[in-house]
N, C-alpha and C. Protein backbone atom coordinates (compact mmCIF):
# COMPACT_ATOMS: atom_id res chain seq x y z
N UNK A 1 -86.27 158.34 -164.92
CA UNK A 1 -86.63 157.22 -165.75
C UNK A 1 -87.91 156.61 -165.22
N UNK A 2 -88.81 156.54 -166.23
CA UNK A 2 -89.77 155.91 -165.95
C UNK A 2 -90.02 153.98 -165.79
N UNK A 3 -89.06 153.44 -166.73
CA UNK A 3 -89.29 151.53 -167.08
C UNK A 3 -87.66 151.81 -166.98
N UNK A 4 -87.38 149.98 -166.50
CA UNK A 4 -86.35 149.94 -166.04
C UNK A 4 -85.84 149.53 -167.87
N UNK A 5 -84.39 149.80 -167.37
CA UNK A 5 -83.50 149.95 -168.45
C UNK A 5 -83.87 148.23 -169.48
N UNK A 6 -83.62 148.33 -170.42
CA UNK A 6 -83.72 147.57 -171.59
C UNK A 6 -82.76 147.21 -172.12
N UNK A 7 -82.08 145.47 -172.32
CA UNK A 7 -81.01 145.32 -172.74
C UNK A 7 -80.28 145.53 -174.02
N UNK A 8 -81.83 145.50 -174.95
CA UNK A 8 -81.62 146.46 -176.01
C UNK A 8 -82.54 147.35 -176.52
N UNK A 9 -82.16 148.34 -176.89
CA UNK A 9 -83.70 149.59 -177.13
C UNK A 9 -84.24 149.16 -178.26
N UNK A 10 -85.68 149.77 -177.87
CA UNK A 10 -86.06 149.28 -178.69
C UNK A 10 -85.80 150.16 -180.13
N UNK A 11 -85.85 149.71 -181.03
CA UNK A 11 -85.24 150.43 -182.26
C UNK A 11 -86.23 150.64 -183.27
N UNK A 12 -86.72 152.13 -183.61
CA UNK A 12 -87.79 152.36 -185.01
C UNK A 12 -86.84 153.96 -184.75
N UNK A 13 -87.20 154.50 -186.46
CA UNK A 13 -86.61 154.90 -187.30
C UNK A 13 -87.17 156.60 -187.17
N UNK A 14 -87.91 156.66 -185.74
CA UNK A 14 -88.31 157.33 -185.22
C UNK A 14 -88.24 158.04 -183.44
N UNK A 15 -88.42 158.64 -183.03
CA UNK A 15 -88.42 158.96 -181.55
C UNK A 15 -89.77 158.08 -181.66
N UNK A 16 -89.08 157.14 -180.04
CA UNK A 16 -90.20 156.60 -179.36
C UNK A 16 -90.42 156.44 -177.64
N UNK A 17 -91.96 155.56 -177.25
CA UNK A 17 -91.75 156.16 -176.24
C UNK A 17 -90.63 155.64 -175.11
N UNK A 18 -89.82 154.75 -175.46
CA UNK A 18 -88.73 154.44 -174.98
C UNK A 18 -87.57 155.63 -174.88
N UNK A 19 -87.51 155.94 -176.10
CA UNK A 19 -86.33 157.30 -175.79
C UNK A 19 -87.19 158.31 -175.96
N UNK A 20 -88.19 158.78 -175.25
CA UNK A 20 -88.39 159.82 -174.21
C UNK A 20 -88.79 159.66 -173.03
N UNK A 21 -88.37 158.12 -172.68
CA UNK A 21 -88.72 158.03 -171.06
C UNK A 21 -86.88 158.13 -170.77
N UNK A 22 -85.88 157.56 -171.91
CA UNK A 22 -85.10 157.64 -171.01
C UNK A 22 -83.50 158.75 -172.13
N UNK A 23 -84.53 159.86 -172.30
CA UNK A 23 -83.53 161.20 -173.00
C UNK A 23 -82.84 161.06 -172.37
N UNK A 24 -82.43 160.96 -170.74
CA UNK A 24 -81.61 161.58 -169.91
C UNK A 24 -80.18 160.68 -170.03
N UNK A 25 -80.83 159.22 -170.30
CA UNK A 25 -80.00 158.39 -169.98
C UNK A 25 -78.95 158.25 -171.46
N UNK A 26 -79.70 159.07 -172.36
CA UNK A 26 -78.78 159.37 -174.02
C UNK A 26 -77.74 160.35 -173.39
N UNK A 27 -78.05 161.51 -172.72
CA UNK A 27 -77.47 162.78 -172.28
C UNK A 27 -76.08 162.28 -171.23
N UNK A 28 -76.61 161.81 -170.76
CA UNK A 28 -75.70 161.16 -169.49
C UNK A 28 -74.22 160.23 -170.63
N UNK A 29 -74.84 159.34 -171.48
CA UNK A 29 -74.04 158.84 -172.29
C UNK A 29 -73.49 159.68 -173.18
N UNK A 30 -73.76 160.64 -173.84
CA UNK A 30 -72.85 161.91 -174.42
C UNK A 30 -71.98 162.28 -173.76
N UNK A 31 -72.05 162.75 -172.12
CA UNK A 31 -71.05 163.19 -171.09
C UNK A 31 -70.04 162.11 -171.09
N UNK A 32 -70.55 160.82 -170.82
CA UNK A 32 -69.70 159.74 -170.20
C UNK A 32 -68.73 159.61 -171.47
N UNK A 33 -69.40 159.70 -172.75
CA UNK A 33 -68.31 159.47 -173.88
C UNK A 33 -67.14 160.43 -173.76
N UNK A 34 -67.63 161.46 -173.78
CA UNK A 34 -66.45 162.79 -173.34
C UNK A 34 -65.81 162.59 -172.57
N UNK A 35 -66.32 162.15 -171.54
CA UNK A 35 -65.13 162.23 -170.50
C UNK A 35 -64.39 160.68 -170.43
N UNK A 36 -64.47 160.32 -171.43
CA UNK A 36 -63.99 158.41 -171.93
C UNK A 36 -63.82 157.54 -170.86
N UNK A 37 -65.44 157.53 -170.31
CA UNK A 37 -65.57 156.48 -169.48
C UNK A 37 -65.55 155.26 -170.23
N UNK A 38 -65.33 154.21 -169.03
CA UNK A 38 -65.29 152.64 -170.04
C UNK A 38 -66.94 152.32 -169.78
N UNK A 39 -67.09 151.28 -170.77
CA UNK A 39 -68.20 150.82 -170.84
C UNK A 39 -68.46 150.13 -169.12
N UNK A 40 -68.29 149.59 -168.59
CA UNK A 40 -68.23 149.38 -167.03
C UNK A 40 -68.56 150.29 -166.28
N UNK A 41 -68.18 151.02 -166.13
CA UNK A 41 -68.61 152.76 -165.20
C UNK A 41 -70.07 153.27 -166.20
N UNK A 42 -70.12 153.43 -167.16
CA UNK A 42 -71.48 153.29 -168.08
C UNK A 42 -72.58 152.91 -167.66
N UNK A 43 -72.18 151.26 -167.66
CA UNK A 43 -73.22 150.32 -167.26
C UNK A 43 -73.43 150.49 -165.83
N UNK A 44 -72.62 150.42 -164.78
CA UNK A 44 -72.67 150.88 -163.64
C UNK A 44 -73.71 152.14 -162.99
N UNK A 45 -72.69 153.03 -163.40
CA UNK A 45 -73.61 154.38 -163.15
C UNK A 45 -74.72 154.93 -163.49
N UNK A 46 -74.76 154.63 -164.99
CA UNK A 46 -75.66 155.14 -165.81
C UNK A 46 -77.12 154.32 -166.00
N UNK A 47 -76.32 153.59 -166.23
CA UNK A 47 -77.49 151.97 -166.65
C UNK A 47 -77.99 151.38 -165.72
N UNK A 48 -77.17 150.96 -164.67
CA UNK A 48 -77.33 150.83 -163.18
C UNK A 48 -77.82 149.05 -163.16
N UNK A 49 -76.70 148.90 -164.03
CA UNK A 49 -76.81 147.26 -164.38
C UNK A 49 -74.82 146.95 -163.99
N UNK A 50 -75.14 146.24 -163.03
CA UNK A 50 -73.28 145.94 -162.12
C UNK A 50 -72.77 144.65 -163.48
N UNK A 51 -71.82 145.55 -164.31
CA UNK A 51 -70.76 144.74 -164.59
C UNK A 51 -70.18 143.34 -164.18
N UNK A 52 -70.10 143.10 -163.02
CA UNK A 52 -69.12 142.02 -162.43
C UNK A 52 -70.08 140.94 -162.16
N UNK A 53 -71.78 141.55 -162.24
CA UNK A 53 -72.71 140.57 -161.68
C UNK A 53 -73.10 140.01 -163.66
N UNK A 54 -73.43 141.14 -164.61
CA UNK A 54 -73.81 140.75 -165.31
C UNK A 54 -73.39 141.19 -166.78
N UNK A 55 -72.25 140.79 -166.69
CA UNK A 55 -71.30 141.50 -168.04
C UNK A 55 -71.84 141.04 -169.09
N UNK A 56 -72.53 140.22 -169.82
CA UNK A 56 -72.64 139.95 -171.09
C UNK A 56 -73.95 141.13 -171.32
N UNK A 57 -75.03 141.49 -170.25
CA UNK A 57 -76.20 142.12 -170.14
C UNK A 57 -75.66 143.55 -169.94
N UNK A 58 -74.57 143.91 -169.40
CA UNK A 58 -74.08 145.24 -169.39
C UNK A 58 -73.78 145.83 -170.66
N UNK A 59 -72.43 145.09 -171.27
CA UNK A 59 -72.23 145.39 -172.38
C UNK A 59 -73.06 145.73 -174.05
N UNK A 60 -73.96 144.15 -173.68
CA UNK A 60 -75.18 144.74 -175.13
C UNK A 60 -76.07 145.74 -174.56
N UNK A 61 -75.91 146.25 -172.74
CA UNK A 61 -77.09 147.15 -173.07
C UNK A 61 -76.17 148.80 -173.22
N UNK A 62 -75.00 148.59 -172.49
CA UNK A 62 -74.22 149.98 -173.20
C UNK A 62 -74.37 150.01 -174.73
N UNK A 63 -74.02 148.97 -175.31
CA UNK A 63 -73.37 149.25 -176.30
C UNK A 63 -75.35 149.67 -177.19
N UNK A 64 -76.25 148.84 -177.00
CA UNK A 64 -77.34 149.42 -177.78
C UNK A 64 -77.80 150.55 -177.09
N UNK A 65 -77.56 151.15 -176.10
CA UNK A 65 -77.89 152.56 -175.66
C UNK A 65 -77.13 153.84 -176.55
N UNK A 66 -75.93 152.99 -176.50
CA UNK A 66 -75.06 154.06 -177.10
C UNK A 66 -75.44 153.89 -178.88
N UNK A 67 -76.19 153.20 -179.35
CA UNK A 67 -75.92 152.90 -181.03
C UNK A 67 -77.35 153.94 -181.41
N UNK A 68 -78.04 153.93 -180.62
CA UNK A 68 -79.28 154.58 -180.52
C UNK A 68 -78.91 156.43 -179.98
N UNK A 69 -78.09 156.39 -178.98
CA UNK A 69 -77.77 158.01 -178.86
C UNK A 69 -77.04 158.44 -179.92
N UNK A 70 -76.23 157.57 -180.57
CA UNK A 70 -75.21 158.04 -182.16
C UNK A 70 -76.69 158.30 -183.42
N UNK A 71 -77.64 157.32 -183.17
CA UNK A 71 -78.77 157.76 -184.13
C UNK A 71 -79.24 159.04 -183.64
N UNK A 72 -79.53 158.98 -182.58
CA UNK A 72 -80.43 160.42 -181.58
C UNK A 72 -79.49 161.74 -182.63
N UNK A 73 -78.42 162.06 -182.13
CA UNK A 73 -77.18 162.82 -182.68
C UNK A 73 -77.23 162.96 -183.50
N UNK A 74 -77.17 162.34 -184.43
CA UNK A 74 -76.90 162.31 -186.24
C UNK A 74 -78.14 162.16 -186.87
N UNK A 75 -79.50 162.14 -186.34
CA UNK A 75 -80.71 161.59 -186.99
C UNK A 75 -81.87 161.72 -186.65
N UNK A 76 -82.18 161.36 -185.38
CA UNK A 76 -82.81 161.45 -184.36
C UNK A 76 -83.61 162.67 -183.91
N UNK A 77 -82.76 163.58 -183.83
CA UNK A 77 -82.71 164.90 -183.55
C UNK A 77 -83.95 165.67 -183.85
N UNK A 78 -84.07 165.49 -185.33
CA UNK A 78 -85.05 166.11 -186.34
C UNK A 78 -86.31 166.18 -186.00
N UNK A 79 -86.63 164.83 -185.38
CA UNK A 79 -88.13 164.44 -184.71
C UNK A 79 -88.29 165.40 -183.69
N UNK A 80 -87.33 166.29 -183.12
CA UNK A 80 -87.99 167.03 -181.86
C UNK A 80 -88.11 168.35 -182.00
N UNK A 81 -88.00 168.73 -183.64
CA UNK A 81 -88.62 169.94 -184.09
C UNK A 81 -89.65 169.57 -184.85
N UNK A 82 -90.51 170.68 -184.45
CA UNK A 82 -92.63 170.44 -185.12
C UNK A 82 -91.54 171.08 -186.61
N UNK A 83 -92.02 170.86 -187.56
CA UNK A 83 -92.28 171.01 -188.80
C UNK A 83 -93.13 172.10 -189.31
């Protein structure tokens, strides 16, 4: 990762340069869904934002990391084939 994590991504209707500094951290959240981590271990591990210090900032930033990898998945995608 290049910029530290963002409590909420930034959001256009496109790949930007926010999610390609932090693909990995979409990838990492695909795994963590699978293996049904809680949002806490998420934010923790992944995000590397401590739950217990800053839960209201954990949660909106799991939860807009994750609303943005469900776009990546279902939408997203398209942008990373040339045409």
């Amino acid at each position: 990762m290049t910029e530290e994590i963002a409590t909420k991504v930034p959001w256009a209707e496109n790949l930007t340069a926010y999610d390609n500094d932090h693909f990995s951290v979409y990838l990492k959240l695909i795994d963590a869904c699978a293996n049904n981590a809680s949002e806490d271990e998420m934010a923790l591990t992944i995000l590397g934002i401590d739950p217990a210090l800053q839960p209201a900032r954990a949660r909106k930033a799991v939860r807009s990391h994750l609303e943005r990898t469900y776009w990546l998945i279902s939408n997203g995608y398209k942008d990373l084939f040339p045409r």
